[in-house]
C-alpha atoms as a PDB file:
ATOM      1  CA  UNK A   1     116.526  89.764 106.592  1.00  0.00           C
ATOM      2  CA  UNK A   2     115.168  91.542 109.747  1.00  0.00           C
ATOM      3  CA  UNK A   3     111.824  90.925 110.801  1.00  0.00           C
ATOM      4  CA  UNK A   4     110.899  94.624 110.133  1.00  0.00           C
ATOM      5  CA  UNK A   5     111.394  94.450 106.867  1.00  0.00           C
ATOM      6  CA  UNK A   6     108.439  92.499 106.623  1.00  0.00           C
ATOM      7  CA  UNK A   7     106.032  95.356 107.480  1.00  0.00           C
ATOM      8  CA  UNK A   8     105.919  96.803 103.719  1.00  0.00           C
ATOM      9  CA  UNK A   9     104.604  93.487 102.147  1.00  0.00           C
ATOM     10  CA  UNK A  10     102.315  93.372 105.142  1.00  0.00           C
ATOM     11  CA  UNK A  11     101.162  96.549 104.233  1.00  0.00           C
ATOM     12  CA  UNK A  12     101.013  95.979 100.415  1.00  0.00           C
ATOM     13  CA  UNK A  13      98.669  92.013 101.010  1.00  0.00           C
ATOM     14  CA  UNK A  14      96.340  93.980 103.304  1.00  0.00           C
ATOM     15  CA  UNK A  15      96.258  96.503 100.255  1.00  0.00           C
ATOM     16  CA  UNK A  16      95.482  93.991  98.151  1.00  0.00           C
ATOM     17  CA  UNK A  17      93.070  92.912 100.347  1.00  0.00           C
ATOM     18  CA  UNK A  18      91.332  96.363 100.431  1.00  0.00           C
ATOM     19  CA  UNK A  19      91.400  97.030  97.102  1.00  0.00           C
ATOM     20  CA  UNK A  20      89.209  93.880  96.221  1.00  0.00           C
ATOM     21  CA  UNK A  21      86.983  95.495  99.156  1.00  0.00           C
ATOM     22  CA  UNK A  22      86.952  98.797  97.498  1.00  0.00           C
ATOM     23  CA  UNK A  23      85.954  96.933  94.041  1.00  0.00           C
ATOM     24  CA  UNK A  24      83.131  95.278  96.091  1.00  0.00           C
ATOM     25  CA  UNK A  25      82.476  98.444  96.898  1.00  0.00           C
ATOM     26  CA  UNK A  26      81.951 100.366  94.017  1.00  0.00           C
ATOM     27  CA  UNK A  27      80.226  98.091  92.259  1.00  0.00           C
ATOM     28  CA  UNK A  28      77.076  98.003  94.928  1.00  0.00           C
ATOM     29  CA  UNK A  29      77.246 100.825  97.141  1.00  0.00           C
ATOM     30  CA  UNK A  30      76.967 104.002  94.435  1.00  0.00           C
ATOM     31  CA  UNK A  31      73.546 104.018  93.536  1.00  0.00           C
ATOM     32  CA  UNK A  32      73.387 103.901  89.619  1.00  0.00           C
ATOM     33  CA  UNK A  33      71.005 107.045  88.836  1.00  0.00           C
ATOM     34  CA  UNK A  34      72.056 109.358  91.776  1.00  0.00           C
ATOM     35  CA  UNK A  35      75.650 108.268  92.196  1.00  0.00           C
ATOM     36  CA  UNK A  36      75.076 108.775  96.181  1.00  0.00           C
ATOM     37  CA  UNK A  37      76.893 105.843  98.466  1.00  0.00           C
ATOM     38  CA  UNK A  38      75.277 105.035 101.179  1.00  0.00           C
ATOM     39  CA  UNK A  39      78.634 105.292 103.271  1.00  0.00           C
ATOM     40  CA  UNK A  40      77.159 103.096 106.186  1.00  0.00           C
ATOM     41  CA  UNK A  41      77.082 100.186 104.093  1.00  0.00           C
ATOM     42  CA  UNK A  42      78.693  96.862 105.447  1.00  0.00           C
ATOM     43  CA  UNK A  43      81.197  96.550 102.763  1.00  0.00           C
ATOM     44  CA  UNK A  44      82.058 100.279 103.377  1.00  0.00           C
ATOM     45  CA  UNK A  45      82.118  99.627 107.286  1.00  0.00           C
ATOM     46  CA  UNK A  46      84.515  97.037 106.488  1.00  0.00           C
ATOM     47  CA  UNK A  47      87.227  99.235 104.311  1.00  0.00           C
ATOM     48  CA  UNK A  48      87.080 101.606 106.847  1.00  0.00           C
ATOM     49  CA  UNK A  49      88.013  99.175 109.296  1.00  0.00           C
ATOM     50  CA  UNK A  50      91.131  97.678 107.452  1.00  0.00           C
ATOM     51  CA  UNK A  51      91.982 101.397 106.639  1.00  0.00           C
ATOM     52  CA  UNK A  52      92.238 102.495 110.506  1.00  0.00           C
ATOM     53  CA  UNK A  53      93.825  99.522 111.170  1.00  0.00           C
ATOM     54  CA  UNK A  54      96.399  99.967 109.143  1.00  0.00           C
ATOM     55  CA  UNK A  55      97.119 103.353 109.854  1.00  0.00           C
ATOM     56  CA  UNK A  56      97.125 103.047 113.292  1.00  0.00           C
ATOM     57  CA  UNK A  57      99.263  99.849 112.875  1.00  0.00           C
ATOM     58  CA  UNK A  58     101.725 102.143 110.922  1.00  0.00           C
ATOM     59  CA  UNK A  59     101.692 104.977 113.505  1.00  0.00           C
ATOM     60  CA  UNK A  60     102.788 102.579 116.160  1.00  0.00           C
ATOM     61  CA  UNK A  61     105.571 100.758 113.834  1.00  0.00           C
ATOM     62  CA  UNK A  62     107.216 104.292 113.259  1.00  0.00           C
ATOM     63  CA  UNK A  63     106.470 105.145 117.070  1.00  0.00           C
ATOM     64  CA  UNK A  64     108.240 101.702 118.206  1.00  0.00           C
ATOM     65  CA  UNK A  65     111.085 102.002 115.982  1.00  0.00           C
ATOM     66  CA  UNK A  66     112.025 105.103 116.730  1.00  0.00           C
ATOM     67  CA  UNK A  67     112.082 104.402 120.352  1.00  0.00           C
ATOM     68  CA  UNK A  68     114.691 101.494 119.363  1.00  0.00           C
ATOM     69  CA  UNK A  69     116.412 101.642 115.998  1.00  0.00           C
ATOM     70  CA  UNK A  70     118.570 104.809 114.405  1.00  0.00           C
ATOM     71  CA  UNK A  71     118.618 105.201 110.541  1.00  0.00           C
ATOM     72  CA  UNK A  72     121.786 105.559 108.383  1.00  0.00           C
ATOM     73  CA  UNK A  73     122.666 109.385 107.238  1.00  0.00           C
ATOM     74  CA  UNK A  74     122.879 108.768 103.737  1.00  0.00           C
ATOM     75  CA  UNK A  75     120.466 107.876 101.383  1.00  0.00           C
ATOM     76  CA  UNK A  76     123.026 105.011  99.813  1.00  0.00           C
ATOM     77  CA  UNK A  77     123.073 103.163 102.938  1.00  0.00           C
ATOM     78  CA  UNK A  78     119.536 104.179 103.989  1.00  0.00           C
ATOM     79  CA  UNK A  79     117.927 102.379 101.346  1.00  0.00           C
ATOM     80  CA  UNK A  80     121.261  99.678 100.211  1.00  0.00           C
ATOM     81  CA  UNK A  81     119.831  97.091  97.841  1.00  0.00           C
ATOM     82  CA  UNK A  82     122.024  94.425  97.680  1.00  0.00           C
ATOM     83  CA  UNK A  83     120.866  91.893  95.448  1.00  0.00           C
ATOM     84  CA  UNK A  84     120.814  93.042  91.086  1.00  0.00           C
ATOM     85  CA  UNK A  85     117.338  91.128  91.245  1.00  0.00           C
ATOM     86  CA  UNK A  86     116.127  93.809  93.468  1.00  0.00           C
ATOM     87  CA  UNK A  87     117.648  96.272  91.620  1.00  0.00           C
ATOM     88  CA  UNK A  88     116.122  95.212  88.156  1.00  0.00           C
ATOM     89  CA  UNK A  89     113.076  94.625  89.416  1.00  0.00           C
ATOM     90  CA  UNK A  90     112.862  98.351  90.978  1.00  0.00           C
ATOM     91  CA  UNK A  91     114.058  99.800  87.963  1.00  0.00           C
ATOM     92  CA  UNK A  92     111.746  98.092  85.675  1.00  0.00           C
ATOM     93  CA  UNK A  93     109.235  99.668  87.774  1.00  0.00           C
ATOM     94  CA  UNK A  94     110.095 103.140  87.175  1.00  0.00           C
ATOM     95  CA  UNK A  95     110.549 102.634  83.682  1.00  0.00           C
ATOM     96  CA  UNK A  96     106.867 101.243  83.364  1.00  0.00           C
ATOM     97  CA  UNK A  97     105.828 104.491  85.298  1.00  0.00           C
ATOM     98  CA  UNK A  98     107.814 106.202  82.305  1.00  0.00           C
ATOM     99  CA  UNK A  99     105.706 103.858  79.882  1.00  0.00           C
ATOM    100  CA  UNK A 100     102.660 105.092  81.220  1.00  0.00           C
ATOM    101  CA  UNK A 101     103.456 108.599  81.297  1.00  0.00           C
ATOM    102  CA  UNK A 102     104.619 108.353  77.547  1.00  0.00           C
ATOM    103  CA  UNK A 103     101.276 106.658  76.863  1.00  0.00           C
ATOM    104  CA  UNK A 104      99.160 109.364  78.273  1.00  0.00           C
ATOM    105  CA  UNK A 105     101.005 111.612  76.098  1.00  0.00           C
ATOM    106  CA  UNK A 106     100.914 110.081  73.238  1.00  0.00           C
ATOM    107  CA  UNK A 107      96.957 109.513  73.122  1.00  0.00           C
ATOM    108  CA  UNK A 108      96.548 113.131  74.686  1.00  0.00           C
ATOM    109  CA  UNK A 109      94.484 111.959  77.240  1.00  0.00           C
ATOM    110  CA  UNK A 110      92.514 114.593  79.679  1.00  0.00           C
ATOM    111  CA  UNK A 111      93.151 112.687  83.007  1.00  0.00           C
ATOM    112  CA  UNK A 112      90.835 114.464  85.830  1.00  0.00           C
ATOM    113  CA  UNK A 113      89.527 116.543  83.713  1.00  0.00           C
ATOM    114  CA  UNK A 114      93.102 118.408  82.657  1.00  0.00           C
ATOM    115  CA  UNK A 115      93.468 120.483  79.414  1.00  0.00           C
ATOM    116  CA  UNK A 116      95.519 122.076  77.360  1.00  0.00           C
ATOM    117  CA  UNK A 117      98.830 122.528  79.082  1.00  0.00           C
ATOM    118  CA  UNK A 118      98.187 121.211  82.149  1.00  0.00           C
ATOM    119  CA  UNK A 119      97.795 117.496  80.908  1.00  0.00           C
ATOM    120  CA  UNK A 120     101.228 118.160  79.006  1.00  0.00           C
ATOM    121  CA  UNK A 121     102.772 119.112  82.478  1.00  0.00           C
ATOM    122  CA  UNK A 122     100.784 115.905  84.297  1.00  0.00           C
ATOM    123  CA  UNK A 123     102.124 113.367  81.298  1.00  0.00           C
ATOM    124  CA  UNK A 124     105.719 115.308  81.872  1.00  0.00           C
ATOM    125  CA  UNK A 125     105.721 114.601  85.868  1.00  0.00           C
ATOM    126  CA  UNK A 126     104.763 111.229  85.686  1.00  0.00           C
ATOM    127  CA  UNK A 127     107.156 110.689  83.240  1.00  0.00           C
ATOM    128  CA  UNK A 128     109.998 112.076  85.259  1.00  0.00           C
ATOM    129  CA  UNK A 129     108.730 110.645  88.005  1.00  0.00           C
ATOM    130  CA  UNK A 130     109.439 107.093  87.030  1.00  0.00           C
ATOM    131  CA  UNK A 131     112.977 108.311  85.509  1.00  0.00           C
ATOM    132  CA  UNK A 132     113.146 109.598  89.531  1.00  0.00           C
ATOM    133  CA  UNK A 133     112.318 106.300  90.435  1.00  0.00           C
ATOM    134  CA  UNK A 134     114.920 104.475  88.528  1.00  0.00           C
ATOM    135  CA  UNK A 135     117.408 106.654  89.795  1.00  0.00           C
ATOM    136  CA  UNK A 136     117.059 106.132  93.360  1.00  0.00           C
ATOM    137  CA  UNK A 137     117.098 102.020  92.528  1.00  0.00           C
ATOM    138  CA  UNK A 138     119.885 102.839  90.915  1.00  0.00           C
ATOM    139  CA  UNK A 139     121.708 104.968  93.834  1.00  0.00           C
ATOM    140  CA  UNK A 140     120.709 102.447  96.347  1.00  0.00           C
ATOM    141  CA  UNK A 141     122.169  99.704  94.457  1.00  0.00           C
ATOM    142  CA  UNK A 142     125.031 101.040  93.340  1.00  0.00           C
ATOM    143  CA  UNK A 143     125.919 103.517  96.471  1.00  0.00           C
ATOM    144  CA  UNK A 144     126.452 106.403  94.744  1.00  0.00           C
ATOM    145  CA  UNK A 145     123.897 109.439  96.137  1.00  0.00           C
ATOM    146  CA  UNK A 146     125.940 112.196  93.946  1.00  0.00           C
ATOM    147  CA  UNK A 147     124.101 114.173  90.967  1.00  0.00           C
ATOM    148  CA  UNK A 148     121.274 113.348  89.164  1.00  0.00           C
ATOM    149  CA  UNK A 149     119.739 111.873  92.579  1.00  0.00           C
ATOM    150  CA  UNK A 150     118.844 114.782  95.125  1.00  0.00           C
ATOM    151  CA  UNK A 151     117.370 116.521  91.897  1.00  0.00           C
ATOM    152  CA  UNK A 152     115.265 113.353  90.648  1.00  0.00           C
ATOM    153  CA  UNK A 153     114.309 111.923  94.061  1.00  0.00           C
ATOM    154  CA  UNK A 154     112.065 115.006  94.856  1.00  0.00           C
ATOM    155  CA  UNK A 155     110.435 114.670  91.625  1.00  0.00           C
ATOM    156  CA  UNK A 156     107.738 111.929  92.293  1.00  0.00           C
ATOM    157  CA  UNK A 157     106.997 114.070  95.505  1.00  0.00           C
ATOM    158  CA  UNK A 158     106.068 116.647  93.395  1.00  0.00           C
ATOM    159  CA  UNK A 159     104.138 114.538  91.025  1.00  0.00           C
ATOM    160  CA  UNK A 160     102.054 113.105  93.227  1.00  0.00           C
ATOM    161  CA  UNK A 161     101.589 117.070  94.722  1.00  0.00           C
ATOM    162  CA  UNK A 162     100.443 117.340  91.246  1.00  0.00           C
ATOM    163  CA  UNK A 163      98.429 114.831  90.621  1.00  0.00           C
ATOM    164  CA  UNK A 164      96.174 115.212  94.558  1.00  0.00           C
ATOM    165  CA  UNK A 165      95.887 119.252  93.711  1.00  0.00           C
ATOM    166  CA  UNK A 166      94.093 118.380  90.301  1.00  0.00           C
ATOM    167  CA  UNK A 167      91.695 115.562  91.667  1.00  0.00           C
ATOM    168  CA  UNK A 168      90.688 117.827  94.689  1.00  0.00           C
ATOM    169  CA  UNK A 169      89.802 120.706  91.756  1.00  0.00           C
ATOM    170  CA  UNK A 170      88.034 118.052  89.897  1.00  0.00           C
ATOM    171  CA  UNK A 171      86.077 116.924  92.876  1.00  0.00           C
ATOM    172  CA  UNK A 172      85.972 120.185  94.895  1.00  0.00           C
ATOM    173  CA  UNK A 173      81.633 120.106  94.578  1.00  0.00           C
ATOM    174  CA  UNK A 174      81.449 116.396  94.624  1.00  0.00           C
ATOM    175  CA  UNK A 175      79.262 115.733  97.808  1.00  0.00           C
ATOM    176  CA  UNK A 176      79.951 112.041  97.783  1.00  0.00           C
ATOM    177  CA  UNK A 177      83.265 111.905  99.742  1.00  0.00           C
ATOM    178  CA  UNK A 178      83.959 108.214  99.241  1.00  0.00           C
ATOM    179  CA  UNK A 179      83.725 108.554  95.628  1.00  0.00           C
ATOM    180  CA  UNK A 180      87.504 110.057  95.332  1.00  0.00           C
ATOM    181  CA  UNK A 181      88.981 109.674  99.171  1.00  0.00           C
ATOM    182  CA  UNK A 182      90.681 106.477  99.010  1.00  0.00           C
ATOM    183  CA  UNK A 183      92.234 108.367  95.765  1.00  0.00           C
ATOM    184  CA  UNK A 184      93.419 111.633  98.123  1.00  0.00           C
ATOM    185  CA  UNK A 185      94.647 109.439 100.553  1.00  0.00           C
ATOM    186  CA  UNK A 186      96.658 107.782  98.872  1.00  0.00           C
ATOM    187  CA  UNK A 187      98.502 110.632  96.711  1.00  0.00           C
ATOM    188  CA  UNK A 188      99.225 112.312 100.231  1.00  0.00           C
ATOM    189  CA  UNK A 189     101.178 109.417 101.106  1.00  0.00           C
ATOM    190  CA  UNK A 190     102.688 108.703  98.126  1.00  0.00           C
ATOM    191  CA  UNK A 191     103.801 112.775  98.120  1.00  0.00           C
ATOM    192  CA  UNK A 192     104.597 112.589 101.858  1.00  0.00           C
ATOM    193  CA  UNK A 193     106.773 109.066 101.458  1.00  0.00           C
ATOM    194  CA  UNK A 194     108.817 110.545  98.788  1.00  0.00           C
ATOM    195  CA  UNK A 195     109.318 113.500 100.603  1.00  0.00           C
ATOM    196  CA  UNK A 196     110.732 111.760 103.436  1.00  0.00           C
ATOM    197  CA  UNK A 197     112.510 109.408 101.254  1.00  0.00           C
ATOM    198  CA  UNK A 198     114.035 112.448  98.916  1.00  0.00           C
ATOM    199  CA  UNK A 199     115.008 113.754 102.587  1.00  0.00           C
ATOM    200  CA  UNK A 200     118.137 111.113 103.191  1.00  0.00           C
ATOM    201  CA  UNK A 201     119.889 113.008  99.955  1.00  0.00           C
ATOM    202  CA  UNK A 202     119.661 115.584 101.879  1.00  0.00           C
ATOM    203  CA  UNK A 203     121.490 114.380 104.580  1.00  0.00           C
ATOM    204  CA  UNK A 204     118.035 115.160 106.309  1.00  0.00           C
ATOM    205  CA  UNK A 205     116.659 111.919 108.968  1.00  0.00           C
ATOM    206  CA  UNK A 206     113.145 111.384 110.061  1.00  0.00           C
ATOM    207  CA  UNK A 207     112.592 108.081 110.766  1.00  0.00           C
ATOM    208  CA  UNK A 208     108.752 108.161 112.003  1.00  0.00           C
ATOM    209  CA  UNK A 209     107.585 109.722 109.295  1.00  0.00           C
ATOM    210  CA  UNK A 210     109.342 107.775 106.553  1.00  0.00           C
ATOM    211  CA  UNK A 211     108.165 104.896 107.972  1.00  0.00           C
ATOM    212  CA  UNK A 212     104.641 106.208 108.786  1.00  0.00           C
ATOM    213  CA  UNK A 213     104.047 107.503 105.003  1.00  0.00           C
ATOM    214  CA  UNK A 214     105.815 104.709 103.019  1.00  0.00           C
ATOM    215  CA  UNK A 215     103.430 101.985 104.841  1.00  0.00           C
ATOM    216  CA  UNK A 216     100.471 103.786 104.434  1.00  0.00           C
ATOM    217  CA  UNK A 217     101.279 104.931 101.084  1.00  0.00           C
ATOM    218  CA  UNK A 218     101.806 100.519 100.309  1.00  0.00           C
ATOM    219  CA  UNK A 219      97.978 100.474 101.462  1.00  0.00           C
ATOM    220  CA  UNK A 220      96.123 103.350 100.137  1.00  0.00           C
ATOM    221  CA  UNK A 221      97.773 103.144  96.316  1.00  0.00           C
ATOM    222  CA  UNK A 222      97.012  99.706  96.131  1.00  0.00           C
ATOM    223  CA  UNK A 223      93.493 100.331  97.038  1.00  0.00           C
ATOM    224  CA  UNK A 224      92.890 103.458  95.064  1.00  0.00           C
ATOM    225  CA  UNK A 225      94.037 101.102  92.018  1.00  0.00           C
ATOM    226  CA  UNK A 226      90.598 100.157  92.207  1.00  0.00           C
ATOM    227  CA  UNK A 227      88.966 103.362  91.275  1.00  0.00           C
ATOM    228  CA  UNK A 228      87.960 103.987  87.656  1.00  0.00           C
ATOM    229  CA  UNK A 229      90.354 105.898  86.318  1.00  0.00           C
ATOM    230  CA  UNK A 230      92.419 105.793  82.546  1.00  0.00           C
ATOM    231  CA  UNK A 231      95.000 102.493  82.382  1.00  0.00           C
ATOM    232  CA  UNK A 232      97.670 104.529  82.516  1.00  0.00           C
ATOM    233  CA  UNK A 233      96.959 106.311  86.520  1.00  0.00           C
ATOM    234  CA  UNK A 234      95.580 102.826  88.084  1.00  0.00           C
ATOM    235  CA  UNK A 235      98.784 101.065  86.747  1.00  0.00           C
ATOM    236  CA  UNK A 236     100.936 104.431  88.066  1.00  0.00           C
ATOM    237  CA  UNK A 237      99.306 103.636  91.091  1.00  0.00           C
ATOM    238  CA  UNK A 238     100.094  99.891  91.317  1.00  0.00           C
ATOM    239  CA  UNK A 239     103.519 100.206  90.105  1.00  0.00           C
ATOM    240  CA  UNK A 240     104.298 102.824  92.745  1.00  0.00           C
ATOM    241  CA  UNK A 241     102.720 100.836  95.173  1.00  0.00           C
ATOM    242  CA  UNK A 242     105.294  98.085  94.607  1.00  0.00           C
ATOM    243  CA  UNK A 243     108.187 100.398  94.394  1.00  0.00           C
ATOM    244  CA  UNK A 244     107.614 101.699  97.636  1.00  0.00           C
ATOM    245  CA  UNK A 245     107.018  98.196  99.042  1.00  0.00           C
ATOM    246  CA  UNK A 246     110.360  97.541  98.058  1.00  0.00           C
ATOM    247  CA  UNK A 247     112.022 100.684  98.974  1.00  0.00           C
ATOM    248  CA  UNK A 248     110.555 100.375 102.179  1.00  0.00           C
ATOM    249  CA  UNK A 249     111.338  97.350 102.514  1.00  0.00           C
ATOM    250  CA  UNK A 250     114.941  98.289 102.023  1.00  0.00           C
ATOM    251  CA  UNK A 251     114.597 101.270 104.486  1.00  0.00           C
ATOM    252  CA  UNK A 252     113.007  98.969 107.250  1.00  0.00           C
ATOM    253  CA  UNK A 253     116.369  96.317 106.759  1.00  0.00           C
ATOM    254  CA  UNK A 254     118.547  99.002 107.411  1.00  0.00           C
ATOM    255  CA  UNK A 255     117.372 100.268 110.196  1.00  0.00           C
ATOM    256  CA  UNK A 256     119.968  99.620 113.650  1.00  0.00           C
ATOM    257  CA  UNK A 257     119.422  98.655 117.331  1.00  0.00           C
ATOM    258  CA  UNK A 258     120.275 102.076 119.179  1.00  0.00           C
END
């Protein structure tokens, strides 16, 4: 395993890590009658902190790689599992996405605030999107980037699209940025990761920004796990983060000196 590799479990402890921060957090920096934060609070200073620091530790991972490693064309040898553990393991993550999805569905849950057909189309998405997930295990593993993958591997992209577009509406005259940022963060870089990712079944390369996005999309899911939210999106969250630890992971491993 090359050392690189490491960088998306690094990504997804210090995650970890934040989200018990961001837990802290909420539970003593939102004042319970106002709902204001007072944002300059130490435990706030502190996920700030581990939030720039990751970032920035990202930035300069994709920067430094791209300066001395090359990515494969394809997205079969981009991303090659090798081991059926890994495999099984990735696709039981996708189907629990599809679990969740089915669950919001069937309990016709409003998540954000969504009605009528728009929570249809949301519970639809995320259900797709972890049948999208599945499939690109399933590509990686077995090396075959043919039909259904380019369609399905732009899917979660577009979920996660979705998904930031409705919680901005929802929060659009919410003064209190750190009540939903974390959350906006962290469906940009899950949308932007995928993106990138879905880009290699393309035959399309871009090796700073896939490894950019999928790091900092590790982080920022993992923390927004932590905000209240319906079982179904905080486990979407957690199960994604994981995926694209291990995807990444993959991606990282496969990367060759130029």
């Amino acid at each position: 395993m090359r050392k690189t590799s490491l960088l998306s479990p690094a990504a997804l402890l210090l995650g970890l890590a934040g989200g018990l921060i961001r837990a802290r957090e909420l539970d003593t920096v939102f004042d319970a009658g106002s709902g204001l934060a007072d944002a300059g609070a130490g435990i706030s200073r502190l996920l700030i902190a581990l939030a720039v620091l990751t970032a920035a530790g990202s930035l300069a991972a994709a920067f430094v790689l791209k300066a001395v490693r090359t990515e494969p064309e394809k997205f079969r040898k981009a991303f090659y599992i090798r081991r059926y553990l890994t495999f099984a393991v990735m696709a039981l993550l996708g189907i629990a996405v599809v679990a969740c999805g089915a669950s919001c569905a069937l309990r016709g849950i409003q998540p954000l605030g969504l009605s009528g057909i728009s929570k249809w189309v949301f519970a639809g998405l995320m259900i797709l999107s972890g049948v999208g997930m599945t499939v690109m295990a399933y590509a990686a593993y077995t090396q075959k980037d043919t039909p259904p993958l380019p369609l399905f591997s732009v899917i979660p992209a577009l979920f996660f699209c979705y998904w930031m577009v409705a919680l901005y509406r929802v929060n659009a005259g919410n003064p209190v940025l750190l009540d939903f940022c974390y959350s906006v963060l962290a469906l940009a870089a899950a949308a932007m990761s995928f993106y990138y990712f879905a880009g290699y079944a393309y035959g399309r390369r871009n090796l700073r920004g896939a490894v950019f996005t999928g790091l900092t999309a590790v982080f920022f899911l993992t923390v927004a796990a932590a905000d209240p939210a319906p079982w179904e999106l905080r486990a979407t969250l957690l199960l994604t983060a994981v995926f694209e630890c291990m995807l990444t992971s993959r991606y990282l491993a496969a990367l060759r000196a130029k």
